[in-house]
Protein backbone atom coordinates (compact mmCIF):
# COMPACT_ATOMS: atom_id res chain seq x y z
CA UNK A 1 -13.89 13.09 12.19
CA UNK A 2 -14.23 11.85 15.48
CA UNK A 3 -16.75 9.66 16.64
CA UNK A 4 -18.56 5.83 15.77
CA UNK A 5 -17.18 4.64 13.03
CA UNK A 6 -20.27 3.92 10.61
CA UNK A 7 -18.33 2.17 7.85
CA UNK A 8 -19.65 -1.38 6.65
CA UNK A 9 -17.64 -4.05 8.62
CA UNK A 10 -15.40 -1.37 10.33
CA UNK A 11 -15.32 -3.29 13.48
CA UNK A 12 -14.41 -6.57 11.91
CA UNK A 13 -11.83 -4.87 9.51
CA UNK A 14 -10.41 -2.78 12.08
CA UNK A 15 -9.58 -5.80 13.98
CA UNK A 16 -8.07 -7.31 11.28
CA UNK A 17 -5.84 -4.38 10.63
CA UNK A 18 -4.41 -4.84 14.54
CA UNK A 19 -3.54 -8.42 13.70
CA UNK A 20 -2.02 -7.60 11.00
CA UNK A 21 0.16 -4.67 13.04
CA UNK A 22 0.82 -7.53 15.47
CA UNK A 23 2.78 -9.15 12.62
CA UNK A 24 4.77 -6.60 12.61
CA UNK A 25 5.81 -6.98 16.30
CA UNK A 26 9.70 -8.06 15.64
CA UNK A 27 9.96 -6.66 12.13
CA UNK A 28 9.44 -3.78 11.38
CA UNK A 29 11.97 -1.90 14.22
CA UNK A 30 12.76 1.50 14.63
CA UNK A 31 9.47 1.94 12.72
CA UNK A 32 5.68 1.61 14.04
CA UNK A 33 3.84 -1.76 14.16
CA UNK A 34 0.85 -1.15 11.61
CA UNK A 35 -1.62 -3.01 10.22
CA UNK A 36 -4.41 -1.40 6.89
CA UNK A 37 -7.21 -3.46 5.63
CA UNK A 38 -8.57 -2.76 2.43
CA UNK A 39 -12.48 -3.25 1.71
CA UNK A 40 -15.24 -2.51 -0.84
CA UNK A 41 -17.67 0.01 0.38
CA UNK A 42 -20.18 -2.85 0.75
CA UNK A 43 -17.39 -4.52 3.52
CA UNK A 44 -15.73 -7.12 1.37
CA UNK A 45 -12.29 -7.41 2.43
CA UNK A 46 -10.22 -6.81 -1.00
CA UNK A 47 -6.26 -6.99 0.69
CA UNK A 48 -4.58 -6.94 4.00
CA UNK A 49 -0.92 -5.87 4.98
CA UNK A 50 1.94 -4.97 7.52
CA UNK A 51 5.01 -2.82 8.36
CA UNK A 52 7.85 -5.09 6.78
CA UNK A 53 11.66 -4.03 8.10
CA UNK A 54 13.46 -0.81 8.11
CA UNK A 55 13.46 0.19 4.37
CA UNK A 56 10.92 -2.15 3.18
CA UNK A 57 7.29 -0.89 2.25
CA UNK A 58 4.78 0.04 4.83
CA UNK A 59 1.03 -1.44 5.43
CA UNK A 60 -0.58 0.83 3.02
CA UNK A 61 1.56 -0.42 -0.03
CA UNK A 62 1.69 -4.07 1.36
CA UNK A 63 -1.94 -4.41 1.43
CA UNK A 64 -2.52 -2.30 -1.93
CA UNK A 65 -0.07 -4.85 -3.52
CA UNK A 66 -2.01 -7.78 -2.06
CA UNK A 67 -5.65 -6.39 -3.48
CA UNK A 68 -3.73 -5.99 -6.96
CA UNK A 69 -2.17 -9.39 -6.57
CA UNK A 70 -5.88 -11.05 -6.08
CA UNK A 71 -7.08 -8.96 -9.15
CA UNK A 72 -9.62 -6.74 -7.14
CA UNK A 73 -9.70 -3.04 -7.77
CA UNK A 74 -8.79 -0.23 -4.76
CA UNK A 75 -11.05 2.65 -6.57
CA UNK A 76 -12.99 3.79 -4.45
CA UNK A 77 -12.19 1.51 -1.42
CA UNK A 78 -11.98 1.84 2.37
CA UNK A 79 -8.80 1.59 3.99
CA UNK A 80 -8.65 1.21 7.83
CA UNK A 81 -5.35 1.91 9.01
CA UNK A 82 -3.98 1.02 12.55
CA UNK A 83 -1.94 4.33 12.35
CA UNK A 84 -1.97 7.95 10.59
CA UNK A 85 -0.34 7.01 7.44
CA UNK A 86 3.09 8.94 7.18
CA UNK A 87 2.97 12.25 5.01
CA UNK A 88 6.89 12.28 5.02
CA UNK A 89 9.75 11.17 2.78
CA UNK A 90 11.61 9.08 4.70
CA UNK A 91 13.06 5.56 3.87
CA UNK A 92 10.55 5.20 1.86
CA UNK A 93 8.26 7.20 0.10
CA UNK A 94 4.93 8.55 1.80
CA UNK A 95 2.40 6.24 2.40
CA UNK A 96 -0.82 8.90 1.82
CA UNK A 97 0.77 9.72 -1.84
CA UNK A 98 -0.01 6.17 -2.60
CA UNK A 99 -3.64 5.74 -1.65
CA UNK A 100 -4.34 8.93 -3.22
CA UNK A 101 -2.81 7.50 -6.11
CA UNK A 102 -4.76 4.65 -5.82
CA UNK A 103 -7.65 6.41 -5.23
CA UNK A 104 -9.20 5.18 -2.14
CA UNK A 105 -12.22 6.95 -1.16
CA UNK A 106 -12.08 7.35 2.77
CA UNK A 107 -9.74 5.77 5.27
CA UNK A 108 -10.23 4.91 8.65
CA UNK A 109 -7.73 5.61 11.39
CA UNK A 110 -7.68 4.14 14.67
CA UNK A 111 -4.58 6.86 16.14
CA UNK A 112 -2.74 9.34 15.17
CA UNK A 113 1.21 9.57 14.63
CA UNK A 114 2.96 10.99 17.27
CA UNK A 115 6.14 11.80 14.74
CA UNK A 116 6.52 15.38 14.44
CA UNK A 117 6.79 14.73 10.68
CA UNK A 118 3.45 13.18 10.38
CA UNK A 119 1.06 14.56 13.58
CA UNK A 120 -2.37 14.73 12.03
CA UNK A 121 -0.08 16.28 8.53
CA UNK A 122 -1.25 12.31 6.92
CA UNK A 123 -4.98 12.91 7.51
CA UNK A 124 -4.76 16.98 6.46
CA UNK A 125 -3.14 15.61 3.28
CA UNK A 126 -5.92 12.91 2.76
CA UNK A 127 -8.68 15.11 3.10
CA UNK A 128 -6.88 17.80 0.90
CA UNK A 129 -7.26 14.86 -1.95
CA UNK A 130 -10.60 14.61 -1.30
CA UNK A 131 -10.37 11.40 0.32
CA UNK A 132 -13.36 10.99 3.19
CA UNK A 133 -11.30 10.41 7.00
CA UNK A 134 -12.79 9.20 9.90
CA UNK A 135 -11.10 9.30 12.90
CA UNK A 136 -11.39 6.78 16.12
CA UNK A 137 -11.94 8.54 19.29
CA UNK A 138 -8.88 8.07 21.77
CA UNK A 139 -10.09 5.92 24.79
CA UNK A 140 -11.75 3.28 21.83
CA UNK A 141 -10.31 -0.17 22.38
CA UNK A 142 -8.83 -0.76 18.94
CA UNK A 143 -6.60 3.27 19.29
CA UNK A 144 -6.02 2.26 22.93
CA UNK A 145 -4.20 -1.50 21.32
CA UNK A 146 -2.39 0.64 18.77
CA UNK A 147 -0.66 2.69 21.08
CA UNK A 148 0.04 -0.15 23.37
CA UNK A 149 1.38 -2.00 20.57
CA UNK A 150 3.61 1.02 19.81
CA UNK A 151 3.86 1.91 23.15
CA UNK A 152 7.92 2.02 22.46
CA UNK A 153 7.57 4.41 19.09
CA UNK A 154 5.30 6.59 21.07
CA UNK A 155 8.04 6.86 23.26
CA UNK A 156 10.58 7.81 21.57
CA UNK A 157 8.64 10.61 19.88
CA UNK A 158 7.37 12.06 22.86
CA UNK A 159 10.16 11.53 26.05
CA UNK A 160 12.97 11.58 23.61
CA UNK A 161 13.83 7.97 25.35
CA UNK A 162 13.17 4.38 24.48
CA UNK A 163 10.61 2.30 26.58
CA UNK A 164 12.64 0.96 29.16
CA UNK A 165 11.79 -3.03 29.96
CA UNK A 166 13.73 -4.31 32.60
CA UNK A 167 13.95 -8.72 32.54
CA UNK A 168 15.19 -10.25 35.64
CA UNK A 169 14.48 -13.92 36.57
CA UNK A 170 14.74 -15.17 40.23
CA UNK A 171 13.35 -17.71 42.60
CA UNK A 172 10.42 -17.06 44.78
CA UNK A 173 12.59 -15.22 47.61
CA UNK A 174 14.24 -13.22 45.44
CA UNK A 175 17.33 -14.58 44.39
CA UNK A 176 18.67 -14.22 40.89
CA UNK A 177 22.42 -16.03 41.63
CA UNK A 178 23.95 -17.60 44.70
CA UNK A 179 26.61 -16.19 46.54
CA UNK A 180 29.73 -17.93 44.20
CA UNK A 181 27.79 -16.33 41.16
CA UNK A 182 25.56 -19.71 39.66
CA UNK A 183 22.73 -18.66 38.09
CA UNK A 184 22.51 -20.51 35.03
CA UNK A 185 19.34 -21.74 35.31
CA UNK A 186 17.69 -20.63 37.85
CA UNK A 187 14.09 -20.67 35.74
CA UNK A 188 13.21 -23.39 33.35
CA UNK A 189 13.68 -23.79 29.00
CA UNK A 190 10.11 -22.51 28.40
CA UNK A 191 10.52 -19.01 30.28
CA UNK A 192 13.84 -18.58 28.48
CA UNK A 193 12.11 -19.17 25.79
CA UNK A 194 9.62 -16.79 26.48
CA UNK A 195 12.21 -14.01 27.27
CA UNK A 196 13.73 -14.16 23.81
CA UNK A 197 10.55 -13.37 22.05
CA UNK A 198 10.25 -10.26 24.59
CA UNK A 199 14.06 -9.81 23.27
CA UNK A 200 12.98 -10.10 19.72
CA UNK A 201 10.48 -7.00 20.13
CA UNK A 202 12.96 -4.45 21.63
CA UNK A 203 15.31 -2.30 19.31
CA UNK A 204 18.17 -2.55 21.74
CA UNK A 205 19.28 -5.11 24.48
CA UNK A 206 21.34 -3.27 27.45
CA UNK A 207 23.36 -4.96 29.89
CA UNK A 208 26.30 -4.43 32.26
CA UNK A 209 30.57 -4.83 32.25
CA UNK A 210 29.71 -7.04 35.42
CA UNK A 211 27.10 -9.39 33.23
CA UNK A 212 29.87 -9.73 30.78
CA UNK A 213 32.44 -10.28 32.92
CA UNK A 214 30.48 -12.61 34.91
CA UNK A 215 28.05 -14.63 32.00
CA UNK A 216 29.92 -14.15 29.00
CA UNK A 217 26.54 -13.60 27.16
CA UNK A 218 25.76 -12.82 23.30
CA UNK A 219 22.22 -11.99 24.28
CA UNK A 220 21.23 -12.53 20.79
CA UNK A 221 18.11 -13.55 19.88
CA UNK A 222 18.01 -17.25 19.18
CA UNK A 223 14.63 -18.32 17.78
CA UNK A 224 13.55 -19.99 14.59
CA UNK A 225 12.35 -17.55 12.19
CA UNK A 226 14.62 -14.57 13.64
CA UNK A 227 15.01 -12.66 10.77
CA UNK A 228 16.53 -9.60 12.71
CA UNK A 229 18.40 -9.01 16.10
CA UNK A 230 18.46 -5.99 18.09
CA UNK A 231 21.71 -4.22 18.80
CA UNK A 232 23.58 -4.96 22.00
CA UNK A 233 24.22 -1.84 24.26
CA UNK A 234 26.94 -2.21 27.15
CA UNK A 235 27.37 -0.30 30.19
CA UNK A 236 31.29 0.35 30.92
CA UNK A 237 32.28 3.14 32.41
CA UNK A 238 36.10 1.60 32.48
CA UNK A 239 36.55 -0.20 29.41
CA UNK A 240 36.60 -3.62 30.73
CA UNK A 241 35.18 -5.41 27.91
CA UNK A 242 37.08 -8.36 27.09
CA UNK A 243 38.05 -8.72 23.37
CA UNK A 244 37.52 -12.55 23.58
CA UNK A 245 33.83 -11.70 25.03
CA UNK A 246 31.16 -13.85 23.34
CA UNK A 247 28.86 -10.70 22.53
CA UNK A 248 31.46 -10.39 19.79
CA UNK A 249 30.25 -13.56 17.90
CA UNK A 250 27.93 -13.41 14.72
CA UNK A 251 24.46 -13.52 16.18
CA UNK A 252 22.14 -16.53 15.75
CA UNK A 253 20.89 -15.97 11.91
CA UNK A 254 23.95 -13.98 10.78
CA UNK A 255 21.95 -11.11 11.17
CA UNK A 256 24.51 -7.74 11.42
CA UNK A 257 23.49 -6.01 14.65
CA UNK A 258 25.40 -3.10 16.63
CA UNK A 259 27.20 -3.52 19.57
CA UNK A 260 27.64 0.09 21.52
CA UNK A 261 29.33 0.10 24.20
CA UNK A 262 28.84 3.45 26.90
CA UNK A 263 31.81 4.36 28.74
CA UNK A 264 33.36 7.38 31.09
CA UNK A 265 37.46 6.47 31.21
CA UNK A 266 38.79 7.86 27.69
CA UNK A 267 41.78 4.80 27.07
CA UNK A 268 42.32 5.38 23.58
CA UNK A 269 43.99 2.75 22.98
CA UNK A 270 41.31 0.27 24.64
CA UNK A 271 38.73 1.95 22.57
CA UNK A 272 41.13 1.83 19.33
CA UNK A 273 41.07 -2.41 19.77
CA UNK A 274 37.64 -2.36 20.81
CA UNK A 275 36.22 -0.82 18.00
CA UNK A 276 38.49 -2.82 15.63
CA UNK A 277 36.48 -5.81 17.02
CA UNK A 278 33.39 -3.95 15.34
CA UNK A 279 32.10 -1.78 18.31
CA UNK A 280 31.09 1.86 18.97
CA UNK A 281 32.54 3.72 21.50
CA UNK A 282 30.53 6.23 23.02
CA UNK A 283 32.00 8.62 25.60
CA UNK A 284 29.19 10.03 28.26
CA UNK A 285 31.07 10.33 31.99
CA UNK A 286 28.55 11.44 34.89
CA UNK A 287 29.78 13.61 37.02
CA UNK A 288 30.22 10.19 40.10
CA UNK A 289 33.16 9.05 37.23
CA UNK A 290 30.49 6.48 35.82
CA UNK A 291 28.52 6.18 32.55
CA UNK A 292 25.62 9.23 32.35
CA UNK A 293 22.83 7.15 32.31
CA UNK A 294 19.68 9.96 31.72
CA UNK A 295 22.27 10.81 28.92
CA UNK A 296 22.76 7.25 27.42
CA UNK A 297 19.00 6.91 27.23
CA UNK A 298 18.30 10.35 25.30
CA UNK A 299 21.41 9.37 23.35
CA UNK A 300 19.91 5.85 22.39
CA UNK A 301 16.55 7.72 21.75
CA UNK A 302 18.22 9.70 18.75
CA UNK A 303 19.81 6.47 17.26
CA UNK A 304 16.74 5.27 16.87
CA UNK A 305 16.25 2.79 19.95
CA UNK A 306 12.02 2.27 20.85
CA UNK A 307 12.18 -0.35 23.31
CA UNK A 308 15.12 -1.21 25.14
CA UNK A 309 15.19 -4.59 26.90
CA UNK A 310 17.41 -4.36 30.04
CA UNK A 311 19.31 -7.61 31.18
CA UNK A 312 21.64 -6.83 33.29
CA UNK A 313 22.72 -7.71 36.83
CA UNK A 314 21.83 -6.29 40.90
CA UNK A 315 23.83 -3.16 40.59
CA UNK A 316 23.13 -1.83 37.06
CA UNK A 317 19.72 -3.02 37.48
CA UNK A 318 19.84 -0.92 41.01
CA UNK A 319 21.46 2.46 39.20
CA UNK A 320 18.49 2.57 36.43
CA UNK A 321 15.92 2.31 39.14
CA UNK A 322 17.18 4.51 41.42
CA UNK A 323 17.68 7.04 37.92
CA UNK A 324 14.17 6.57 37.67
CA UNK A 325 15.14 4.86 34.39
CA UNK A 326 12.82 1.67 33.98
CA UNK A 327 9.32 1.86 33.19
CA UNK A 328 8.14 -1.38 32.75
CA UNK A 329 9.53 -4.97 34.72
CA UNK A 330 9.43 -8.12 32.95
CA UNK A 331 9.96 -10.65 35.71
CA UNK A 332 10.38 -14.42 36.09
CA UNK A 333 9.85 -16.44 38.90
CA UNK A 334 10.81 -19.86 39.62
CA UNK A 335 8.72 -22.45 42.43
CA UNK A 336 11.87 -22.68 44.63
CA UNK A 337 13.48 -21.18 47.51
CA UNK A 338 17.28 -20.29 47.04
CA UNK A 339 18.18 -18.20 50.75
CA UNK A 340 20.93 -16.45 50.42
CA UNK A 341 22.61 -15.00 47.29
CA UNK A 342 22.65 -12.07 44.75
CA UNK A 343 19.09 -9.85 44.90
CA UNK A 344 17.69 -8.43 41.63
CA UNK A 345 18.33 -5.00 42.03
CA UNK A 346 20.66 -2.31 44.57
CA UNK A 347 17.56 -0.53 44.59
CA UNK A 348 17.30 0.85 47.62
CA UNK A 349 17.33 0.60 51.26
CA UNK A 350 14.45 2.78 51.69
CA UNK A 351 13.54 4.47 55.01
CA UNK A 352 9.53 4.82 54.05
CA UNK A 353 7.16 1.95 52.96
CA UNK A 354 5.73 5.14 51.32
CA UNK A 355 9.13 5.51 49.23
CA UNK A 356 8.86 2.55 47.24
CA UNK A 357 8.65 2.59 43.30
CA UNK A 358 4.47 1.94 43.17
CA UNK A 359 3.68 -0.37 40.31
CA UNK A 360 0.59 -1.80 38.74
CA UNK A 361 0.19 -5.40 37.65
CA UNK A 362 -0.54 -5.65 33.79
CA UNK A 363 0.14 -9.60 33.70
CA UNK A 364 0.08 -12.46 35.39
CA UNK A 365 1.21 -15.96 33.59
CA UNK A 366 2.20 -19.28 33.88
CA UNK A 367 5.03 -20.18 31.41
CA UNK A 368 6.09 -23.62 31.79
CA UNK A 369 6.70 -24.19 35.56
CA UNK A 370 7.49 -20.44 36.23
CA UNK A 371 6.18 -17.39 36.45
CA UNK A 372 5.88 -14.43 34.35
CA UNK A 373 5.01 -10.91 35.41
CA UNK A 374 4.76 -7.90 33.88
CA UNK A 375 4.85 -4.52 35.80
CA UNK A 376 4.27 -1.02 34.96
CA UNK A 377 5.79 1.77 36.82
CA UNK A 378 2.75 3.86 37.30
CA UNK A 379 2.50 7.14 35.73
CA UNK A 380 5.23 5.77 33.40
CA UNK A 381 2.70 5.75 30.19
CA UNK A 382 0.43 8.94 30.69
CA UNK A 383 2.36 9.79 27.22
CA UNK A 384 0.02 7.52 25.42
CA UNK A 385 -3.17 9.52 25.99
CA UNK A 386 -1.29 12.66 26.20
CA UNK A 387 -0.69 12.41 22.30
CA UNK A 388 -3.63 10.91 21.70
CA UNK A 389 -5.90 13.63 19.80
């Protein structure tokens, strides 16, 4: 049912039910951030829970577990879910089998899924149980957050791509390294800090043979309390990687992640040590002799990838914008002036003002001395309302 949501408490419980998807923020990758709050029909709040990792159960069961664990009783409760619970086997078992097993009475929904699988199939099978469903419309604030939140998922489900986030961090002109390559640091220790947590979000972390070659990164995530780390995707259409590279360390934790690395000159032999160092190999040529990249993206949608945080440098960076290939900028700017060195992107040169890549704002911060903004390419996330129903 679409409409207000008449439900003792909804507002307040709903709310609730977002934080808790927002704990799920770095967890609970390739699956959707959600959040279900579980409440008497006079509004007492009886159990709360979140998306846990890959494998591991889902809000519904967290927050039934948590009502049992307090000793309160689910008959006949309300459950307000951040997103249509799944009607699907998939790693684990559907989440609408067990609140009709525990015999809710209505749940509350504040979007659908945009998984095939699921796609209004959880609330049909709800209501089929005899189990009361109301519905929040589309453009209300709390379905609006839970897409955001999942703005990566949604992605992936729709386009068939990840949400592409591209980090750079430069001075005020524009620089992100001098001309004999320095760059290390060119912004201060809290917005590094800050650009591992936007790490810690994303599914993936793609970068560039010329990063590697020139940084000697892990691009882990190194935070306390990391208890996963995305994989590491590298652009290299030749096979440069070096088998001493850093990227090949453990990563902070000990957490296993992937390393994939994209490439366009078959050297079977290069490939043969590289993946005894632990990598994949993927082979996807373009038709210029370099990595497809359109290809790479659909091919990191199937394995899974919802947001994919880009750190790379000026040419690679260059290549996915002029591919049309980023969709959101995560930029950091330091209070200095550098002159002359290494831009942020080969985007470009334009003939037209009118040619440029239009953007819209979303954020403006101060972290630490620096600056953080974040930038949408417009028109990039019409899918959100598109699948919202």
């Amino acid at each position: 049912m679409l409409g207000k949501i008449v439900t003792a408490g909804a507002d307040a419980h709903l709310q609730a039910a977002l934080q808790e998807a927002n704990a799920s923020l770095v967890k609970s990758n390739p699956n959707p951030r959600v959040g279900c709050v579980l409440a008497t029909s006079e509004g007492l709040k009886i159990g709360q829970g979140h998306t846990q990792q890959a494998g591991g159960p889902h809000a519904e069961v967290m927050a039934l577990r948590d009502a049992q664990t307090q000793g309160h009783s689910v008959v006949g409760a309300t459950a307000f879910v951040t997103l249509e619970p799944c009607s699907h086997h998939g790693r684990t078992p559907p989440c609408c089998d067990a609140l009709i097993a525990a015999r809710v009475a209505k749940v509350v929904v504040a979007t659908t899924d945009p998984n095939p699988l699921v796609a209004g199939r959880g609330l049909a099978r709800l209501r089929a149980a005899g189990i009361e469903v109301e519905l929040l419309p589309p453009d209300s604030e709390t379905a609006r957050a839970s897409r955001e939140l999942n703005i990566g998922f949604f992605s992936r489900m729709v386009r068939g791509t990840p949400w592409a986030r591209m980090k750079m961090a430069a001075s005020l002109d524009g620089t992100s390294a001098l001309d004999n390559g320095t760059s290390q640091w060119i912004t201060g220790e809290p917005a590094r800090a800050d650009g591992h947590t936007w790490r810690a979000r994303a599914c993936a972390v793609l970068t560039g043979i010329g990063t590697v070659l020139q940084d000697d990164p892990k691009l882990d995530v190194r935070l306390d309390g990391t208890t996963r780390q995305p994989h590491l995707v590298v652009v290299d259409s030749d096979l440069n990687t070096p088998l001493s590279a850093r990227l090949f360390e453990p990563a902070a934790g000990g957490h296993p992640r992937q390393i994939w690395i994209y490439h366009a000159a078959p050297d079977a032999a290069r490939q043969a040590a590289l993946e005894a160092h632990g990598a994949k190999l993927i082979h996807m040529p373009g038709s210029s002799g370099k990595v497809d990249l359109p290809a790479m993206l659909r091919d990191l949608g199937l394995r899974e990838v919802n947001e994919l945080h880009v750190e790379a440098g000026q040419n690679l960076n260059g290549s996915l914008l002029r591919e049309g290939l980023v969709d959101e900028l995560l930029v950091y700017l330091a209070p200095r002036l550098l002159g002359q060195g290494a831009g942020m992107s080969t985007f470009g040169p334009l003939q037209r003002l009118q040619d440029g890549l239009a953007m819209s704002f979303s954020s403006v911060d101060h972290v630490g001395e620096d600056l953080r903004i974040v930038a949408r390419v417009q028109g990039r996330d019409a899918f959100l309302n598109a699948t919202a129903i």
